[in-house]
Protein backbone atom coordinates (compact mmCIF):
# COMPACT_ATOMS: atom_id res chain seq x y z
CA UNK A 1 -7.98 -14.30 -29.07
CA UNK A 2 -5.95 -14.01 -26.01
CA UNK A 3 -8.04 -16.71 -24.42
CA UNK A 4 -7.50 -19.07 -27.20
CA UNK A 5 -3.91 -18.52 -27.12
CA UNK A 6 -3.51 -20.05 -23.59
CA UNK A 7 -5.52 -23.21 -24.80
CA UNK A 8 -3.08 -23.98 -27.39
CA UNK A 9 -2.30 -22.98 -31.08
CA UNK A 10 -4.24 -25.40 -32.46
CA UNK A 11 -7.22 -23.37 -31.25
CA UNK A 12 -6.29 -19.92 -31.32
CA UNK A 13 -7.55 -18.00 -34.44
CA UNK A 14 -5.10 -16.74 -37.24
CA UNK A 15 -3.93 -13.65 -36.77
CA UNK A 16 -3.10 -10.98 -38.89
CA UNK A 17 -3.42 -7.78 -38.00
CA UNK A 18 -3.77 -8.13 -34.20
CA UNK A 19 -0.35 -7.89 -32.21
CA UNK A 20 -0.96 -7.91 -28.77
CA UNK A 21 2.33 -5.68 -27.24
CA UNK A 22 0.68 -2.76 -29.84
CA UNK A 23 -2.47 -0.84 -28.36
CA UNK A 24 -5.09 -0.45 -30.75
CA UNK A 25 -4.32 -3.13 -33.13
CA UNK A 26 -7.11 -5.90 -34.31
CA UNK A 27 -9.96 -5.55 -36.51
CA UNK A 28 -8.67 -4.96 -39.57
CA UNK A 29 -8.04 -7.99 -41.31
CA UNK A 30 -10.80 -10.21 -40.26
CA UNK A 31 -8.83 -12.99 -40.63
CA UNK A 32 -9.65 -14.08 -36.68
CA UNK A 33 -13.60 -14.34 -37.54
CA UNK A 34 -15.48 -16.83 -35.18
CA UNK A 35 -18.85 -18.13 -34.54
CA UNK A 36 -20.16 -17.04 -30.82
CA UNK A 37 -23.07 -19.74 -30.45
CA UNK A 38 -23.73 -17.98 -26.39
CA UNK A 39 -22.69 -14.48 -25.58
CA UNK A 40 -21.96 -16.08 -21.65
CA UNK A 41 -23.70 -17.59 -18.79
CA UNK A 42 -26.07 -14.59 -17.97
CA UNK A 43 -27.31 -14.05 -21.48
CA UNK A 44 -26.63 -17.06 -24.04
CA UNK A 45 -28.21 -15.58 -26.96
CA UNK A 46 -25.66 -16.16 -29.85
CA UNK A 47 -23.85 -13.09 -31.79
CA UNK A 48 -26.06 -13.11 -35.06
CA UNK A 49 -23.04 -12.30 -37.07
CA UNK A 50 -19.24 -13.70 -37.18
CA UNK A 51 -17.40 -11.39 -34.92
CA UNK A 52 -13.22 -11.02 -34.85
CA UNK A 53 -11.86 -12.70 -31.66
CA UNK A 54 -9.02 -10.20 -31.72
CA UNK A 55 -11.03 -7.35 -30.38
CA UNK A 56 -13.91 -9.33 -28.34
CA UNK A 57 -13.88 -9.24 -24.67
CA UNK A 58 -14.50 -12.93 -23.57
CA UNK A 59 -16.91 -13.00 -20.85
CA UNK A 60 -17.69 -16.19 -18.71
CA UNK A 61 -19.56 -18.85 -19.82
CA UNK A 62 -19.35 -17.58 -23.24
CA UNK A 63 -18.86 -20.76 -26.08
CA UNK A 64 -17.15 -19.76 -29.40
CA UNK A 65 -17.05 -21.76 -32.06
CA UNK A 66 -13.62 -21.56 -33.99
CA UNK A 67 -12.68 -24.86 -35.87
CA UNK A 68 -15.48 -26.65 -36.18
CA UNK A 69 -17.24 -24.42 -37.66
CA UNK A 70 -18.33 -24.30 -41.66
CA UNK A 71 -19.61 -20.71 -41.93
CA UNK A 72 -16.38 -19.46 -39.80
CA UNK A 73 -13.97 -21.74 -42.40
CA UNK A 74 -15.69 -20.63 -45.99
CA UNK A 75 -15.26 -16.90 -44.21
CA UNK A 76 -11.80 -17.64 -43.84
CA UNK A 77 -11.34 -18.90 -47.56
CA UNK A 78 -12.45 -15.87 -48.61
CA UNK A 79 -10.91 -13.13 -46.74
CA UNK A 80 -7.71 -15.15 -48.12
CA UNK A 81 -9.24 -14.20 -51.42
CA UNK A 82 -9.20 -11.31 -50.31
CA UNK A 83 -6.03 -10.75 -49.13
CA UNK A 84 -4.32 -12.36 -52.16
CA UNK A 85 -6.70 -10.13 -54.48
CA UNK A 86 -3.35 -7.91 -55.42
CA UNK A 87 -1.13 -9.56 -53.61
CA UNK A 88 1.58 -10.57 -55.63
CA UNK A 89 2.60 -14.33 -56.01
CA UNK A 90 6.09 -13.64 -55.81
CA UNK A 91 7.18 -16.16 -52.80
CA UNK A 92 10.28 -17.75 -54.44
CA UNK A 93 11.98 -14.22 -54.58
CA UNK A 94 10.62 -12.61 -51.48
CA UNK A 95 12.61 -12.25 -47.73
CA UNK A 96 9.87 -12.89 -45.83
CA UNK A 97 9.51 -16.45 -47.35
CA UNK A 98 9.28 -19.60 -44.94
CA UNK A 99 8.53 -16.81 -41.42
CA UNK A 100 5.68 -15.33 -43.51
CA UNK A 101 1.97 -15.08 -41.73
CA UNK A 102 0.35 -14.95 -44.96
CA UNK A 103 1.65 -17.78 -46.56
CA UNK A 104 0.61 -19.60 -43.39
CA UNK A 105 -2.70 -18.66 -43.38
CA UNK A 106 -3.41 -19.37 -46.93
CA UNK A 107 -2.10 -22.87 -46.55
CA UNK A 108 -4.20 -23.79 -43.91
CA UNK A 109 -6.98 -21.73 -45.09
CA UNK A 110 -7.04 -20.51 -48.63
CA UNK A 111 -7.71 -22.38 -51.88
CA UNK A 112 -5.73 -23.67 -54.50
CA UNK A 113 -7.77 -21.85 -57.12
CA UNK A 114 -7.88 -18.05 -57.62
CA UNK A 115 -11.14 -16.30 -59.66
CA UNK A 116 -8.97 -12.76 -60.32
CA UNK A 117 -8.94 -11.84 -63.66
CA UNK A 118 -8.67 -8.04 -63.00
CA UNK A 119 -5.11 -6.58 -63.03
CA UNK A 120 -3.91 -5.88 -59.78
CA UNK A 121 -2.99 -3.04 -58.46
CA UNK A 122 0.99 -2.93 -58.75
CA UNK A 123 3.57 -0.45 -56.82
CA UNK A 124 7.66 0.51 -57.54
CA UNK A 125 9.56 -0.31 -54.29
CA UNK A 126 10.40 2.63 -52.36
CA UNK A 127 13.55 2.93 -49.65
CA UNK A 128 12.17 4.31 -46.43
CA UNK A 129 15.78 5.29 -46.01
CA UNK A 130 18.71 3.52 -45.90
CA UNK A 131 17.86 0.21 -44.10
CA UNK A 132 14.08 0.08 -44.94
CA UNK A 133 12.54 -1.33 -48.56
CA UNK A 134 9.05 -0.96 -48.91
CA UNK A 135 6.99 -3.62 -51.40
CA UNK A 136 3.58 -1.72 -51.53
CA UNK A 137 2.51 -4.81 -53.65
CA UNK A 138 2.57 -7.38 -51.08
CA UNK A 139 0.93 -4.63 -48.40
CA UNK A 140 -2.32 -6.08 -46.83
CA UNK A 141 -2.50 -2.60 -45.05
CA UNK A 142 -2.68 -4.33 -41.24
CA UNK A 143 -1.29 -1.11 -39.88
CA UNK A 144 1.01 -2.89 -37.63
CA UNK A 145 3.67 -0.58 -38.77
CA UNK A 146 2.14 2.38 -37.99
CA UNK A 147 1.18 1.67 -34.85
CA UNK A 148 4.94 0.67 -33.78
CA UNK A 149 6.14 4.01 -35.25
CA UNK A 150 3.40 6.04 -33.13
CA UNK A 151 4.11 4.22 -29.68
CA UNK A 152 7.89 3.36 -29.54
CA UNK A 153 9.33 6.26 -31.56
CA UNK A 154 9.22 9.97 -30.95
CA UNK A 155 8.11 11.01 -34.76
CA UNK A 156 5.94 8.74 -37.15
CA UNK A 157 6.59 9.81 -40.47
CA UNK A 158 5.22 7.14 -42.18
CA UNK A 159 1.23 6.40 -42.76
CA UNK A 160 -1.48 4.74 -44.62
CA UNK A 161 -2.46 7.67 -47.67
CA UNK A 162 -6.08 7.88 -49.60
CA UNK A 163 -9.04 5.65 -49.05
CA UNK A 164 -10.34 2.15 -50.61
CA UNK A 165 -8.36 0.07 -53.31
CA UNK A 166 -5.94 2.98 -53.53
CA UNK A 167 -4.71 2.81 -50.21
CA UNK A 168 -1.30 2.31 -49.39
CA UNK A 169 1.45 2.78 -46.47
CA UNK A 170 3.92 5.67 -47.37
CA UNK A 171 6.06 8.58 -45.96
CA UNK A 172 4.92 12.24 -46.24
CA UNK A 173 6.84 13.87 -49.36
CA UNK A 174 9.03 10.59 -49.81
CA UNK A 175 10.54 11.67 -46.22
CA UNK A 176 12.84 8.93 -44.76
CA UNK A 177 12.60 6.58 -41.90
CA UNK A 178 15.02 7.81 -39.50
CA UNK A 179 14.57 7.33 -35.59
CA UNK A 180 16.45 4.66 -33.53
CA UNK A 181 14.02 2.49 -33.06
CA UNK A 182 12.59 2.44 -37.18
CA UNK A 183 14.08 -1.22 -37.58
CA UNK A 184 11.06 -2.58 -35.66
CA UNK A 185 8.79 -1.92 -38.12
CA UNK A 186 10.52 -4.89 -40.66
CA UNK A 187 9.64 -7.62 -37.68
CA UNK A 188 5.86 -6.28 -37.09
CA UNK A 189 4.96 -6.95 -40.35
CA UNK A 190 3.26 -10.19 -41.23
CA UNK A 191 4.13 -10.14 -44.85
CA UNK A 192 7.34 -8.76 -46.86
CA UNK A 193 6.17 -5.16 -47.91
CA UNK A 194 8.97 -3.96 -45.16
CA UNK A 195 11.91 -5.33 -45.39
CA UNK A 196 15.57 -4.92 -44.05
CA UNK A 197 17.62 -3.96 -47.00
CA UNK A 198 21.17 -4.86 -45.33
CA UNK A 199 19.65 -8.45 -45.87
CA UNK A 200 17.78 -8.12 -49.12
CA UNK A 201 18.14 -11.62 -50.74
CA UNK A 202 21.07 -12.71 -49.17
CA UNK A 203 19.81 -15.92 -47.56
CA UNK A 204 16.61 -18.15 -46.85
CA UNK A 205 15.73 -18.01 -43.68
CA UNK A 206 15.39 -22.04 -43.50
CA UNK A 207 19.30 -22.14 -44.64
CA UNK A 208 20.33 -19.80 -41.66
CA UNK A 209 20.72 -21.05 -37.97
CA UNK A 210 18.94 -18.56 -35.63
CA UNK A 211 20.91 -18.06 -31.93
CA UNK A 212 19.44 -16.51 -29.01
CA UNK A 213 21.93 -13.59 -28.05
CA UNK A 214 22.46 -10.81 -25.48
CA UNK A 215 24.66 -7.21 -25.09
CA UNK A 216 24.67 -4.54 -23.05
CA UNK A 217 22.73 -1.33 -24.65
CA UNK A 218 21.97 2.19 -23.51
CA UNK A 219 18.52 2.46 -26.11
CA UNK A 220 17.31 -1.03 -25.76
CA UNK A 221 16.71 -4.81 -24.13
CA UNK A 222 19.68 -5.82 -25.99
CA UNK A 223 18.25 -9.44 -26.67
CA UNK A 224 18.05 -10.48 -29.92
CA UNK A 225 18.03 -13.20 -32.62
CA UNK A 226 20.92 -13.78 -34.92
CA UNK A 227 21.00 -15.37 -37.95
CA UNK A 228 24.00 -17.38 -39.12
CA UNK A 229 25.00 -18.74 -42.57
CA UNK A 230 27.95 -20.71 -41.36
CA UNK A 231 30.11 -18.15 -38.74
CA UNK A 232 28.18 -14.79 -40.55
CA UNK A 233 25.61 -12.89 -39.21
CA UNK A 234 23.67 -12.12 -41.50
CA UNK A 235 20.95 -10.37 -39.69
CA UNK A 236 19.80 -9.02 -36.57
CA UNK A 237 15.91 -9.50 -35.05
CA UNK A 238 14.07 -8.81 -32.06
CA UNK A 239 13.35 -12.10 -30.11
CA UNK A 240 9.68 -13.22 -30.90
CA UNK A 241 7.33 -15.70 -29.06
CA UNK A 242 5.20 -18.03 -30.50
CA UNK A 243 2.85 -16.26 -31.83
CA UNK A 244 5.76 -13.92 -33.92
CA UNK A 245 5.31 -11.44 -31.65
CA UNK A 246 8.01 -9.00 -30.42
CA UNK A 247 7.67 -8.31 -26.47
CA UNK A 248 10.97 -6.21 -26.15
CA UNK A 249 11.76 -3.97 -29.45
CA UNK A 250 15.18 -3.51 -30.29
CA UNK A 251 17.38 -0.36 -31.43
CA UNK A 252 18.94 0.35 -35.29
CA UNK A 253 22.46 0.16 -33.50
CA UNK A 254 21.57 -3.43 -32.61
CA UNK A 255 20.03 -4.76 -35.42
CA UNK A 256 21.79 -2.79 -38.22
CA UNK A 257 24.88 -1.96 -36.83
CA UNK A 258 26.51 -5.02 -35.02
CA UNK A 259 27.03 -7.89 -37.28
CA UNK A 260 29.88 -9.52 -35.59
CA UNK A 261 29.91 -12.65 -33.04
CA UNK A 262 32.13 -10.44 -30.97
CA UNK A 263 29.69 -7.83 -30.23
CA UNK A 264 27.29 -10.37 -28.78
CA UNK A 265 26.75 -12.71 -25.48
CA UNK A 266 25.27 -16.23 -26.99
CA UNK A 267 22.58 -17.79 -25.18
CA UNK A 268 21.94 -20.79 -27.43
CA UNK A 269 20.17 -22.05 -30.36
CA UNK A 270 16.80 -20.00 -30.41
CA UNK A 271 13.61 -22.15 -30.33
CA UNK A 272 12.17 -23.18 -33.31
CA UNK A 273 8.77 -25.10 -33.44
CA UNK A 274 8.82 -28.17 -35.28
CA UNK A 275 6.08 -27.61 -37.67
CA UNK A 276 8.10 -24.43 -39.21
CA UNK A 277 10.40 -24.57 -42.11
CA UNK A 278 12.85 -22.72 -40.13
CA UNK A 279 13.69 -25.89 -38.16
CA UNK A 280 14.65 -27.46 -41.01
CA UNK A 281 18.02 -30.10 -40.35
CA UNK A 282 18.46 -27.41 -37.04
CA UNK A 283 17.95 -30.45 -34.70
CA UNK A 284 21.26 -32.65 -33.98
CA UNK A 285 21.20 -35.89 -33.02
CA UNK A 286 21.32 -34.93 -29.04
CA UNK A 287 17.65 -33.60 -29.30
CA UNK A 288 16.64 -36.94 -31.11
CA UNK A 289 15.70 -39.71 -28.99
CA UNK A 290 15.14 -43.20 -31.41
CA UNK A 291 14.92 -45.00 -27.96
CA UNK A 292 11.09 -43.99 -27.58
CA UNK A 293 9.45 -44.67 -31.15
CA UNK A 294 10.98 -47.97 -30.83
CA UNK A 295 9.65 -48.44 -27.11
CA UNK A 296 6.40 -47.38 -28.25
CA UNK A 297 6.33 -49.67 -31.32
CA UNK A 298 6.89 -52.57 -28.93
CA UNK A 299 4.46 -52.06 -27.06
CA UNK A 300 1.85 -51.26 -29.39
CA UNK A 301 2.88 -54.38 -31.45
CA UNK A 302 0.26 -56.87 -32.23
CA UNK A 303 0.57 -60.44 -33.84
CA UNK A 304 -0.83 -60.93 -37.07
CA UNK A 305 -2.67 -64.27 -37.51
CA UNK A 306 -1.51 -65.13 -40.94
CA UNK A 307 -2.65 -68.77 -41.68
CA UNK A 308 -2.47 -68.42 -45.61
CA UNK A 309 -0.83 -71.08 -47.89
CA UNK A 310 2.79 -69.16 -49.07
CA UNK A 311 4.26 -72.92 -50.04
CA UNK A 312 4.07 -71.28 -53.69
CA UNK A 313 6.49 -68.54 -52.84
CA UNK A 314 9.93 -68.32 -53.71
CA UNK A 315 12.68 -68.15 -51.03
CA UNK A 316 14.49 -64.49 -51.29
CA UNK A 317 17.54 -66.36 -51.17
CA UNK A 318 16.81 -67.80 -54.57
CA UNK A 319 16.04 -64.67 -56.72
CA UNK A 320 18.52 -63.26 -58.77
C-alpha cells in the first residue's frame, strides 16, 4: 500500500480500513485487494489468491497488478456490494457527505445497480456523550475508531459487541465518551457513523472554506483545520494529508472548545486537491493562470484544409 502511495494516487489501492499512523489497522475491509503476478526476484511464483496490499510486505522485484487488472476490479465491485449491503443511502442528509471514503470508492468502483432485497439491518443513533453521535447504520465496522481510542487515550470505552451481521461499535452499558483526546475518533472514520454533534447539519463541507491554523496547547500539536461559513467557524479538525489521514491528533479543547478566529494563528487556505468537491469555487483568480491553455492551444494549433464549396451559405450578417 505504502509503496503505491509514493508512486502516485492514481496507483495506490483504495483504502478503507487501513490508516497508516494506527498500529494494527488493515485487513478488514478488503477493499485494497490486488493481483501479485511474482512474489519478488528470488521466487516469482504468483500469490494464487488476491491478497490486501494494506498488510503485505513488498519485497523486491515483486510485480502487483492493481489497475489493470479484471479479477482485482469485479473483486472490488463486489466488496462495494458489500459494504453498501446495509448501508444506508442517506448521502443528501449525512455530515460526512462530499469528504466521505465510501462514497469515493463506490464511484470509482461500485455499480449503479444494487441486487438487495433483504431489509437491512437498521440502528437508533446513540450520543457517545456530549460531542459524539453515533449512526450504527452507516458503520462498515473498519475499527479505525477503536484503535485510536486504545493508542492515544488512557481508557477505551467504546468497542465492536457480538459476532457476524449483528456486529456493531458501542460503549459498555451506554457509558460515555469522555477523555481529551475522544474527538479524534469523528476524523478516523471513513464514513459518517461518528460524527461531531456541535456541527450536526449545520453546513456542507463544499460550502465552507477550510484554513490551515495554529495555537499554542499544553495536550496537543495545536494545528488544525478550520472551517468557515463566511467569518464562523464552524468546526474544528485535525490537519489530514492526502490520503485523509491524521499524522498529529488533536485535543477536545481544540476542536470543541475554541470556535473563535481569535483563539487561532492562520496559516492560509488549507490544500485542497482539485478533483474533490471541497475545492469547489475555493480557487481565486490569483491561482488561475489563462496565459498557459492559450499558449498551449497555439502551439498545438493545426490548419484545417477546408477546400469545400460554402458559396451557398448565407453571410451571418444577413440573418435576422
Amino acid at each position: 500500500m505504502n509503496a503505491a502511495r509514493q508512486i502516485g494516487p492514481h496507483i495506490a489501492p483504495p483504502a478503507m480500513c487501513y490508516y497508516e499512523p494506527l498500529k494494527g489497522s488493515g485487513g478488514k475491509c478488503r477493499g485494497c485487494l490486488v493481483k501479485v503476478t511474482a512474489g519478488s526476484e528470488k521466487d516469482p511464483r504468483p500469490m494464487p489468491k488476491l491478497v490486501p496490499s494494506c498488510i503485505t510486505q513488498v519485497q523486491e522485484g515483486m510485480v502487483v497488478e492493481n489497475t489493470v487488472n479484471e479479477q482485482v476490479l469485479e473483486t472490488r465491485k463486489g466488496i462495494v456490494e458489500f459494504l453498501l449491503l446495509n448501508h444506508p443511502l442517506d448521502c443528501p442528509v449525512c455530515d460526512q457527505a462530499g469528504e466521505c471514503h465510501l462514497q469515493d470508492f463506490s464511484f470509482e468502483h461500485g455499480v449503479s445497480k444494487t441486487r438487495t432485497v433483504e431489509e437491512r439491518n437498521t440502528f437508533d443513533p446513540v450520543d457517545l456523550g456530549p460531542y459524539i453521535k453515533l449512526n450504527m447504520n452507516r458503520c462498515i465496522l473498519c475499527y479505525r475508531c477503536v484503535y485510536t481510542a486504545d493508542q492515544i487515550t488512557d481508557g477505551r470505552v467504546h468497542g465492536v459487541m457480538n459476532r457476524g451481521d449483528h456486529a456493531e461499535i458501542s460503549t459498555y452499558i451506554e457509558k460515555a465518551i469522555d477523555n481529551d483526546f475522544s474527538g479524534n475518533v469523528i476524523d478516523v472514520c471513513p464514513v459518517g457513523a461518528l460524527t461531531d454533534r456541535t456541527y450536526r447539519f449545520k453546513n456542507r463541507v463544499w460550502f465552507s472554506k477550510p484554513e490551515d491554523a495554529s495555537c499554542d496547547c499544553e495536550k496537543c500539536s495545536g494545528k488544525v483545520t478550520l472551517w468557515y461559513r463566511g467569518d464562523e467557524v464552524i468546526r474544528v479538525t485535525a490537519r489530514k494529508n492526502e490520503w485523509g489521514e491524521v499524522k498529529e491528533f488533536i485535543c477536545n479543547t481544540c476542536r470543541f472548545e475554541r470556535k473563535r478566529t481569535s483563539d487561532w494563528t492562520l496559516e492560509g487556505p488549507t490544500k485542497i486537491s482539485r478533483h474533490s468537491v471541497i475545492s469547489a469555487n475555493k480557487y481565486t483568480a490569483n491561482t488561475i493562470f489563462p496565459a498557459f491553455p492559450l499558449k498551449q492551444a497555439a502551439k498545438e494549433y493545426k490548419q484545417i484544409d477546408d477546400s469545400r464549396d460554402t458559396s451557398f451559405l448565407v453571410p451571418q450578417k444577413q440573418l435576422n
